[in-house]
Protein backbone atom coordinates (compact mmCIF):
# COMPACT_ATOMS: atom_id res chain seq x y z
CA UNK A 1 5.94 17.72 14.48
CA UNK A 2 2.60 18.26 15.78
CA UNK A 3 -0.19 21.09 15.17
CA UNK A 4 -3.68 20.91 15.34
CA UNK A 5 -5.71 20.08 12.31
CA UNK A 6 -9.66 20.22 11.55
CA UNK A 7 -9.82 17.11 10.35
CA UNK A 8 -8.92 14.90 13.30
CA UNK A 9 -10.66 14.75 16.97
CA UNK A 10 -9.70 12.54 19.86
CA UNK A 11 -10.71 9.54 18.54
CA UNK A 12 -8.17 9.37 15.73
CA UNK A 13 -5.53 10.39 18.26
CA UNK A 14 -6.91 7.52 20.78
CA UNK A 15 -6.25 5.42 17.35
CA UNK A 16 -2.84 6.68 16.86
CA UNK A 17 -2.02 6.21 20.48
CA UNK A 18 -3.18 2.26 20.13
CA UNK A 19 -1.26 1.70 16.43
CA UNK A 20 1.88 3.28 17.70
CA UNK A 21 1.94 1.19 21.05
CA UNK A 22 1.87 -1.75 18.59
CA UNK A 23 4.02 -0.96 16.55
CA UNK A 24 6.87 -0.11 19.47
CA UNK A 25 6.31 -3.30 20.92
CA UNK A 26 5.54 -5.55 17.66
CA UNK A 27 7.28 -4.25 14.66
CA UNK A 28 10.32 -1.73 15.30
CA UNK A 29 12.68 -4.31 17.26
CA UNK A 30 12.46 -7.16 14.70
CA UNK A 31 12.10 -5.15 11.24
CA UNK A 32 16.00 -5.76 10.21
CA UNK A 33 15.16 -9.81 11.25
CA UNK A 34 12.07 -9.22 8.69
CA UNK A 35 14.36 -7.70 6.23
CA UNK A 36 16.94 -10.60 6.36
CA UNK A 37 14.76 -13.34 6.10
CA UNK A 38 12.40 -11.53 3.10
CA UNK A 39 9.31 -12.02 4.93
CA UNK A 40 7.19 -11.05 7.29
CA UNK A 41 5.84 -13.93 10.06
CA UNK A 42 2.32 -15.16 9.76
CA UNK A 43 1.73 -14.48 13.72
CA UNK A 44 2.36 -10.75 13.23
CA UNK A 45 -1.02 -10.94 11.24
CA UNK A 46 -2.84 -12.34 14.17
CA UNK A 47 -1.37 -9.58 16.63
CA UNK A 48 -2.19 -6.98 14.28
CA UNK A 49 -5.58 -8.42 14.35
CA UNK A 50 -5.72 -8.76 18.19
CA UNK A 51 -4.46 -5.14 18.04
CA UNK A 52 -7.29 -3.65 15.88
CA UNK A 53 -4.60 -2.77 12.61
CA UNK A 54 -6.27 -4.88 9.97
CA UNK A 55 -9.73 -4.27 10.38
CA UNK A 56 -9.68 -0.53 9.72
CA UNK A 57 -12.39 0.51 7.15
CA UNK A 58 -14.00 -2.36 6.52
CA UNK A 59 -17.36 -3.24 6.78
CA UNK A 60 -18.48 -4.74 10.27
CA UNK A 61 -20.47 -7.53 7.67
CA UNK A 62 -17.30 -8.67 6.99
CA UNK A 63 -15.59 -8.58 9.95
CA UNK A 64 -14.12 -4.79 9.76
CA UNK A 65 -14.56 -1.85 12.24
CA UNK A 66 -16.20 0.72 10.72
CA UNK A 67 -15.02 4.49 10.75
CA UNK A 68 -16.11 7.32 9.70
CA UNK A 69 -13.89 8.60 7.75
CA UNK A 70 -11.02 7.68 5.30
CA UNK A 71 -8.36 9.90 8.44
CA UNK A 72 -8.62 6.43 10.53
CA UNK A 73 -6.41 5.04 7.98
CA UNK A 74 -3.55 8.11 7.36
CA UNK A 75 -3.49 7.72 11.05
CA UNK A 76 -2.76 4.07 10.82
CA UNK A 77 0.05 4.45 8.08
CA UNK A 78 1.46 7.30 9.83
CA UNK A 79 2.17 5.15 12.69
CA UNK A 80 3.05 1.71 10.76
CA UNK A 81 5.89 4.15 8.56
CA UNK A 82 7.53 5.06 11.92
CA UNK A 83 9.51 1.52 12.31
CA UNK A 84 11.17 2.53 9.02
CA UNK A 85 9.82 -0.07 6.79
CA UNK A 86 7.66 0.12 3.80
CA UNK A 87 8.14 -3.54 3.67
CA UNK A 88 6.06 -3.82 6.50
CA UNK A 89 2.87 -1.89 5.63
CA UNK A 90 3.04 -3.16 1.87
CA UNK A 91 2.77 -6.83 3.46
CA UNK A 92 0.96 -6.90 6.41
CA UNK A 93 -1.24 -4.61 4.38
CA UNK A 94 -1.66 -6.34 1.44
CA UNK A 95 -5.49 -7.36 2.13
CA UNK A 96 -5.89 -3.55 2.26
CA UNK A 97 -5.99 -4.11 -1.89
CA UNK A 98 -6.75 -7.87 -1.85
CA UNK A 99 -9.73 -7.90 0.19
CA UNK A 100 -11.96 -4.36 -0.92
CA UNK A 101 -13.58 -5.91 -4.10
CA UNK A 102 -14.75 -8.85 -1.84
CA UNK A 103 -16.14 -6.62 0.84
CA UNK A 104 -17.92 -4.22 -1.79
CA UNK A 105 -19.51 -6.39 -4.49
CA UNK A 106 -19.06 -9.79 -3.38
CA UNK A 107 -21.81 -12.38 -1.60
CA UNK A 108 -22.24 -12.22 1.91
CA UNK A 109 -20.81 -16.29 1.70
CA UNK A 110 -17.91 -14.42 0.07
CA UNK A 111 -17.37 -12.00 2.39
CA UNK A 112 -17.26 -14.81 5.30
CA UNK A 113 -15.35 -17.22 3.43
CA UNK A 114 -12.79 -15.37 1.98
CA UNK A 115 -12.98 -11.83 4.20
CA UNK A 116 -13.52 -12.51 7.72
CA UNK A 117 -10.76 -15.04 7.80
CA UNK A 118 -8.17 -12.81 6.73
CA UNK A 119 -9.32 -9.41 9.12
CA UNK A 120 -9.17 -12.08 12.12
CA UNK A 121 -5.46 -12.33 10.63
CA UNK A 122 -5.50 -15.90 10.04
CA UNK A 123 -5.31 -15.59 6.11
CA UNK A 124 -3.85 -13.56 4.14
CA UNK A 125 -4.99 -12.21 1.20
CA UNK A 126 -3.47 -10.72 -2.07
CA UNK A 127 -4.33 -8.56 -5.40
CA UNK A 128 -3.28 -10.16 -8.53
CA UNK A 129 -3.60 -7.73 -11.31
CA UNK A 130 -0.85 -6.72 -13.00
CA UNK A 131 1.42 -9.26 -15.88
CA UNK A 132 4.53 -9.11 -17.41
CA UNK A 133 3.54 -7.76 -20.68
CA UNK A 134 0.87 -4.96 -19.26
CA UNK A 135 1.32 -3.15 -15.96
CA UNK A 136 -1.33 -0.72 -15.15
CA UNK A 137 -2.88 -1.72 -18.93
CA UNK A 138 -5.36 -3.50 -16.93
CA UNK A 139 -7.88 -3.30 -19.68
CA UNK A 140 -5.61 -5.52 -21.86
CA UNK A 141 -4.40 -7.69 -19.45
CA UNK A 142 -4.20 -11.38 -20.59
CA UNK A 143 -4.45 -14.08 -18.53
CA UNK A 144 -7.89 -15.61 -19.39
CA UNK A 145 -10.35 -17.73 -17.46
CA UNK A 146 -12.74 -20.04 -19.64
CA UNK A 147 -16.20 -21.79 -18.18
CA UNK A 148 -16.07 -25.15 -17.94
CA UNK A 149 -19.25 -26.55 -16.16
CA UNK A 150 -18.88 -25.18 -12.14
CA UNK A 151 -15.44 -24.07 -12.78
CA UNK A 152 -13.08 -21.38 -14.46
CA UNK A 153 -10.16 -22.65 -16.20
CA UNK A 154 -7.58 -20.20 -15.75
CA UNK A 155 -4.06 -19.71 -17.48
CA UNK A 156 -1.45 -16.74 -17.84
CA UNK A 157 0.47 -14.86 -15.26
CA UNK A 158 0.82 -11.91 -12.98
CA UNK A 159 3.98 -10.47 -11.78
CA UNK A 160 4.97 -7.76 -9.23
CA UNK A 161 2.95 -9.20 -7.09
CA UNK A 162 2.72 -8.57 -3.02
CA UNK A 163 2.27 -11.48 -0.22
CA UNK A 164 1.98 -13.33 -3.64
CA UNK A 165 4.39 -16.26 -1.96
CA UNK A 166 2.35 -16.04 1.46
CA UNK A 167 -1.49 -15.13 0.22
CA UNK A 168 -3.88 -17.64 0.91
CA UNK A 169 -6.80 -15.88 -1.49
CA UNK A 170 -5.16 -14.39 -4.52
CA UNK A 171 -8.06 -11.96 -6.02
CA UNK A 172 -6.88 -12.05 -9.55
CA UNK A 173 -8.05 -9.73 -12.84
CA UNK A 174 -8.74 -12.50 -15.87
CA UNK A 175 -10.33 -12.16 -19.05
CA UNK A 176 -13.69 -13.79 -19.00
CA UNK A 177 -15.37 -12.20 -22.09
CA UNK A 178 -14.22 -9.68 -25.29
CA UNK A 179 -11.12 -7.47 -25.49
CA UNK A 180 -10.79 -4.38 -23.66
CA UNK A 181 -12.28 -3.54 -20.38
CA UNK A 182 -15.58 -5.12 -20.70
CA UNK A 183 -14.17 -8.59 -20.92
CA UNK A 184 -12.44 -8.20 -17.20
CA UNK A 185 -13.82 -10.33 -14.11
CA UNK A 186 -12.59 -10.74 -10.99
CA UNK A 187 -12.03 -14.03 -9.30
CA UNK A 188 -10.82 -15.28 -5.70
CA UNK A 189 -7.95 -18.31 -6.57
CA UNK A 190 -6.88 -20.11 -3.69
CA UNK A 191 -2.90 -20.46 -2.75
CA UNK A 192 -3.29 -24.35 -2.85
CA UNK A 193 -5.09 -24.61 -6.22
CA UNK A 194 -3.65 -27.46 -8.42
CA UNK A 195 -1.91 -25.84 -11.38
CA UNK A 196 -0.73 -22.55 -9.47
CA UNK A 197 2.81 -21.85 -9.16
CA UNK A 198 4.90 -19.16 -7.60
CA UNK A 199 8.31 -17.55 -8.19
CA UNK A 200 9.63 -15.25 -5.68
CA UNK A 201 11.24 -12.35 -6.67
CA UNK A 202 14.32 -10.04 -5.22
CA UNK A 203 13.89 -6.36 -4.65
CA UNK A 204 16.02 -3.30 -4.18
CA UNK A 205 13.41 -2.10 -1.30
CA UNK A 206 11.03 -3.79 0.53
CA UNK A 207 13.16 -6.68 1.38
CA UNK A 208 10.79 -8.19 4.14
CA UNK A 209 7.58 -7.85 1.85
CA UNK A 210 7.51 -11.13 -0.06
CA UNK A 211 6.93 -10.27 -3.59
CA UNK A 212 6.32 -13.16 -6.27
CA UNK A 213 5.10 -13.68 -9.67
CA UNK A 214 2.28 -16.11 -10.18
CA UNK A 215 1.70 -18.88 -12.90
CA UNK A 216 -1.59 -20.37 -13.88
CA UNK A 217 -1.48 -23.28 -15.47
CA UNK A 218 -5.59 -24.94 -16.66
CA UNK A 219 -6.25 -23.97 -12.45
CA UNK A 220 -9.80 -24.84 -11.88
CA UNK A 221 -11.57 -22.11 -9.82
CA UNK A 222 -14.90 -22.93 -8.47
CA UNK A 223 -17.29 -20.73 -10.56
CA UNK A 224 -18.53 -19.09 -6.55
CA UNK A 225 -15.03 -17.86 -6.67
CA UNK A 226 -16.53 -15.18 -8.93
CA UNK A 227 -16.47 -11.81 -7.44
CA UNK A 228 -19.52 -9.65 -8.80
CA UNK A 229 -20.58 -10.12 -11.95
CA UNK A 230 -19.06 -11.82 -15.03
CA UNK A 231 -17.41 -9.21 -17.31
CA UNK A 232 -18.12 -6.48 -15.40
CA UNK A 233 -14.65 -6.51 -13.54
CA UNK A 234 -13.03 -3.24 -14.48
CA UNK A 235 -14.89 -0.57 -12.71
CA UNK A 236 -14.30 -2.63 -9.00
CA UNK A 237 -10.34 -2.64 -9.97
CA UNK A 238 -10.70 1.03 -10.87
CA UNK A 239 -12.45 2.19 -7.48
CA UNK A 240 -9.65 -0.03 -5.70
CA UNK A 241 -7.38 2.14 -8.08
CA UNK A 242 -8.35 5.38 -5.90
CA UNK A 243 -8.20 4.00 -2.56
CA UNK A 244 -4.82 2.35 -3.16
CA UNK A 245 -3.59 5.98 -4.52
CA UNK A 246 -4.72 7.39 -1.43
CA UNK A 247 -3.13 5.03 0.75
CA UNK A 248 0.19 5.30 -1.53
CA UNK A 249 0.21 9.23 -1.06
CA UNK A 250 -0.31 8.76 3.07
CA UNK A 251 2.69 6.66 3.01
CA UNK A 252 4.98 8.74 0.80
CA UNK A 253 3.66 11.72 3.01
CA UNK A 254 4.14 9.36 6.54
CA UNK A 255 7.77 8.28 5.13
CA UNK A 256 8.92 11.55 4.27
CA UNK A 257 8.13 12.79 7.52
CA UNK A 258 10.16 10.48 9.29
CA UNK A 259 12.90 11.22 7.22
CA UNK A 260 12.46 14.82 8.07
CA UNK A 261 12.39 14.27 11.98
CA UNK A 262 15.37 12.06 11.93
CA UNK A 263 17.51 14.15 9.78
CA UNK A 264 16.42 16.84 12.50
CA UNK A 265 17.37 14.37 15.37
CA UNK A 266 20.55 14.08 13.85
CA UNK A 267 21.69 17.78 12.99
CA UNK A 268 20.78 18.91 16.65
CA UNK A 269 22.75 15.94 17.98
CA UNK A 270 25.85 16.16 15.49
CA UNK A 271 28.90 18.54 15.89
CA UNK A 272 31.02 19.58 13.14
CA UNK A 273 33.57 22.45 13.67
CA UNK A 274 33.25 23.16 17.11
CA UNK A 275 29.51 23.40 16.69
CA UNK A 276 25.78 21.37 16.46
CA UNK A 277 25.46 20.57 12.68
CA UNK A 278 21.92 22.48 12.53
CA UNK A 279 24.11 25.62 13.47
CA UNK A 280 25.05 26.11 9.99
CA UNK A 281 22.95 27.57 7.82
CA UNK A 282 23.00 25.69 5.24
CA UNK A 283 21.73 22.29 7.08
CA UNK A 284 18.80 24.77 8.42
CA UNK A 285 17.95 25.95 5.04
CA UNK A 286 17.91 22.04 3.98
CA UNK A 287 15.18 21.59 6.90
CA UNK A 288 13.10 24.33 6.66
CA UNK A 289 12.89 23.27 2.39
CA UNK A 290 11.82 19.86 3.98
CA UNK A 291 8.90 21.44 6.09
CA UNK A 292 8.03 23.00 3.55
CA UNK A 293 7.82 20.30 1.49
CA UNK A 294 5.78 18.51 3.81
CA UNK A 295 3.51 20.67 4.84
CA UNK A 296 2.40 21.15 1.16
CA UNK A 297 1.64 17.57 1.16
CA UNK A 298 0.24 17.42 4.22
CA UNK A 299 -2.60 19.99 3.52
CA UNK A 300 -3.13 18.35 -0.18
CA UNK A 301 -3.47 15.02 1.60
CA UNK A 302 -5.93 16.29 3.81
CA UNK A 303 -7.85 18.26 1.39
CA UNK A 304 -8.41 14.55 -0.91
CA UNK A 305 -8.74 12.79 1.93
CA UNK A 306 -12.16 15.11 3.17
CA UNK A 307 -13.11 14.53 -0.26
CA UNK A 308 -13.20 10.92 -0.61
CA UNK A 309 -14.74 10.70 2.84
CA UNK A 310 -17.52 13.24 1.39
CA UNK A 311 -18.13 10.11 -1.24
CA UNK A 312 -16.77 12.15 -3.64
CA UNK A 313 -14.07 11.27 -6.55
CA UNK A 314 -11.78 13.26 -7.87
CA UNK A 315 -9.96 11.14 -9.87
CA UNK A 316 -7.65 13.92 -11.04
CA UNK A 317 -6.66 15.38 -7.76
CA UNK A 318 -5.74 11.86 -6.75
CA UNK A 319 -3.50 11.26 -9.48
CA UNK A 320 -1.82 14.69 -8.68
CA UNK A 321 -1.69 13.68 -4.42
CA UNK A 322 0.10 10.49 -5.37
CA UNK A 323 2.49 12.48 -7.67
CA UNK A 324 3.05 15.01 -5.75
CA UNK A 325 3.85 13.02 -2.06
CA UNK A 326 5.92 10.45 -4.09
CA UNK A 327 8.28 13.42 -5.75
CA UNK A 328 8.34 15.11 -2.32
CA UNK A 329 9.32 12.00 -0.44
CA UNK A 330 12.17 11.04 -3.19
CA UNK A 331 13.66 15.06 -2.61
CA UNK A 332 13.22 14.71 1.28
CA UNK A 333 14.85 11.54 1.82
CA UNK A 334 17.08 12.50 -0.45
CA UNK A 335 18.29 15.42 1.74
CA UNK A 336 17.98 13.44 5.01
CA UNK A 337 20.50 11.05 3.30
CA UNK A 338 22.65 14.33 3.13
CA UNK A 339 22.23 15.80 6.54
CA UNK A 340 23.11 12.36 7.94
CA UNK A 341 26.22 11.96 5.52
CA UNK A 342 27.87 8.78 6.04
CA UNK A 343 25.84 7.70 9.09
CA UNK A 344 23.24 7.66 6.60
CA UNK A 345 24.42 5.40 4.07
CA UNK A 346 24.60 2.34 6.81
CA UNK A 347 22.48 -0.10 6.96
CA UNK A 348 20.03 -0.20 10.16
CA UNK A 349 19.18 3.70 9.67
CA UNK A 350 15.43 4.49 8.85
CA UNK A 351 16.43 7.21 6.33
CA UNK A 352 18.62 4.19 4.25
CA UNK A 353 15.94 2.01 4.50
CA UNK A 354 13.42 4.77 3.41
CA UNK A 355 15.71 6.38 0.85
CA UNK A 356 15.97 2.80 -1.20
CA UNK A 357 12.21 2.56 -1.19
CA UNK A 358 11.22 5.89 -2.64
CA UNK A 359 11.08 5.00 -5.91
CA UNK A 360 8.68 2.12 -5.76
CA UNK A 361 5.92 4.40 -4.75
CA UNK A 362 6.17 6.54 -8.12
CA UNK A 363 5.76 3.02 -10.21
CA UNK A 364 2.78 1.24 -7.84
CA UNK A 365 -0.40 1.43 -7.98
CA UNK A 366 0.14 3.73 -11.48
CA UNK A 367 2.87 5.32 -12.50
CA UNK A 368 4.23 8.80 -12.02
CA UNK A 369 3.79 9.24 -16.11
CA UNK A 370 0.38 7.51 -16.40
CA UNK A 371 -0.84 9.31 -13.29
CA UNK A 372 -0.35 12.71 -15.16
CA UNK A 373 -2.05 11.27 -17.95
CA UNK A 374 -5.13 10.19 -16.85
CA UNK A 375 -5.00 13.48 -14.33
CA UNK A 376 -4.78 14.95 -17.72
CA UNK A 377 -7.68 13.49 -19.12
CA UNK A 378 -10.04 14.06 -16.23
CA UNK A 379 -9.31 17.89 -16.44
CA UNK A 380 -9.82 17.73 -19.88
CA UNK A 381 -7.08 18.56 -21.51
């Protein structure tokens, strides 16, 4: 499934050709290891380092290769969704959220202490926003941080959160100041600070991504931990917000189209009656809805993506990307499940794998009902 498209030259294909040689070699043969053990190893960090993967987009001050434009990384999860796993990108990923804020309003000691280490792929990092009685309600979170002297004491929780039983730098939301969003810093807690515990948690998808929620109990947290300035929190989470949306969409789009290719694979390989399963006409009508499907995301995708890259923001067209790929990618792998019939349902099969993860990306990073609401509100309405 190939075509030519405006927005990408040789140099994202050179890209693509790199990502996907890792992935063949690194990723694909061990994923169902990955997804037994709940985890993903802390060497595959330092490959995907040595490989190029995790510096992608960020800033070359911080240790990132610098692109110029937002394509690099579709490219990147287009490639990382073809071993199958969402597991894999949300993990070895996770810095992709975690590490943002630090890179664009944090102190150039920041950015070498708690950055660099973790594009070189010998940290890992983590975002620690949302608690058990808020999701996305980020501007009422709870957990609160109080100055003491040179240090933050810190109590409440988070939950739902990814690499939290691995990260080494947690970059945490806490309530410095008043209610509501003006009262919302953002600090860097390390994964051996006294008073921090973690609880890991069991998932229905994403088996290999470790996912945990996090306790703070009176942590001290050096007050240089702060990331940009006291109180003024909010609007860096937001702006992560749209990037993670993005990146969110790309996958749902990425996943979908593996779904789409397999269930192909498998209809031109199949015989039923005397004949190859994409013979009948129904399993052909089932594809050609799937293309269809996926082109329409495809050329939405690409239209945002331009956009953002422009250093534009439209807030509401990303809320509607997000929606739209993650509704798309439910009804495609959906149908894939169907085309492959029982040889579907096994465990080991991308589409399986794929089909139990669909529903995570309509709850993270904003939900499918509180994406059309604050689409809603941009436009106006």
């Amino acid at each position: 499934m190939t075509y030519l498209n405006p927005f990408y030259d040789k140099d994202h294909e050179a890209f693509r050709t790199q990502v996907r040689r890792f992935v063949e070699k690194e990723i694909s043969p061990n994923v169902e290891a990955w997804e037994n053990a709940g985890h993903l190893p802390r060497e595959l960090h330092l490959r995907a380092a040595e490989a190029g993967v995790l510096q992608v987009g960020f800033p070359e001050r911080c240790g990132g290769i610098e692109v110029p434009d937002l394509f690099y990384a579709n490219v990147l999860t287009e490639e990382l969704a073809r071993s199958g796993s969402g597991g894999v990108i949300a993990s070895l990923m996770s810095h992709g959220i975690g590490t943002p804020p630090i890179c664009h309003v944090g102190t150039p000691a920041q950015q070498e202490r708690f950055a660099r280490p973790v594009l070189e792929g010998r940290r890992i990092a983590a975002l620690a926003i949302t608690e058990p009685s808020g999701g996305s309600d980020v501007a009422n979170l709870k957990t609160r941080a109080v100055r003491d002297g040179d240090h933050y004491v810190v109590n409440g929780s988070k939950t739902f959160i990814t690499s939290g039983m691995r990260a080494d730098f947690l970059t945490a939301a806490v309530r410095t100041g008043e209610p509501g969003m003006n009262g919302v810093s953002l600090l860097v807690i390390e994964g051996d600070t006294p008073g921090l515990t973690r609880t890991p948690l069991d998932k229905m998808g994403w088996r290999c991504s470790d996912t945990a929620t996090l306790y703070f109990e009176d942590c001290r947290v050096p007050v240089d931990n702060l990331i940009g300035r006291e109180n003024q929190g909010f609007m860096a989470i937001m702006l992560n917000f749209n990037q993670e949306r993005i990146m969110l969409a790309a996958q749902a789009y990425a996943f979908a189209k593996v779904c789409y290719e397999d269930a192909l694979d498998y209809a031109r390989a199949r015989e039923t009656f005397g004949k190859a399963l994409i013979r009948h006409q129904v399993i052909r009508h089932k594809l050609v809805d799937m293309r269809m499907r996926l082109e329409a995301v495809k050329a939405n995708l690409d239209v945002v993506t331009w956009r953002v890259s422009q250093r534009q923001t439209p807030i509401a067209e990303v809320c509607m990307l997000k929606n739209l790929a993650c509704t798309h990618l439910e009804w495609i792998a959906n149908e894939a499940m169907q085309v492959f019939g029982g040889a579907g349902y096994l465990r080991g099969a991308r589409v399986e794998r794929i089909y139990r993860e669909t529903k995570v990306l309509t709850i993270g990073g904003g939900s499918l009902e509180i994406m059309k609401d604050l689409a809603a509100r941009q436009l106006g309405y």
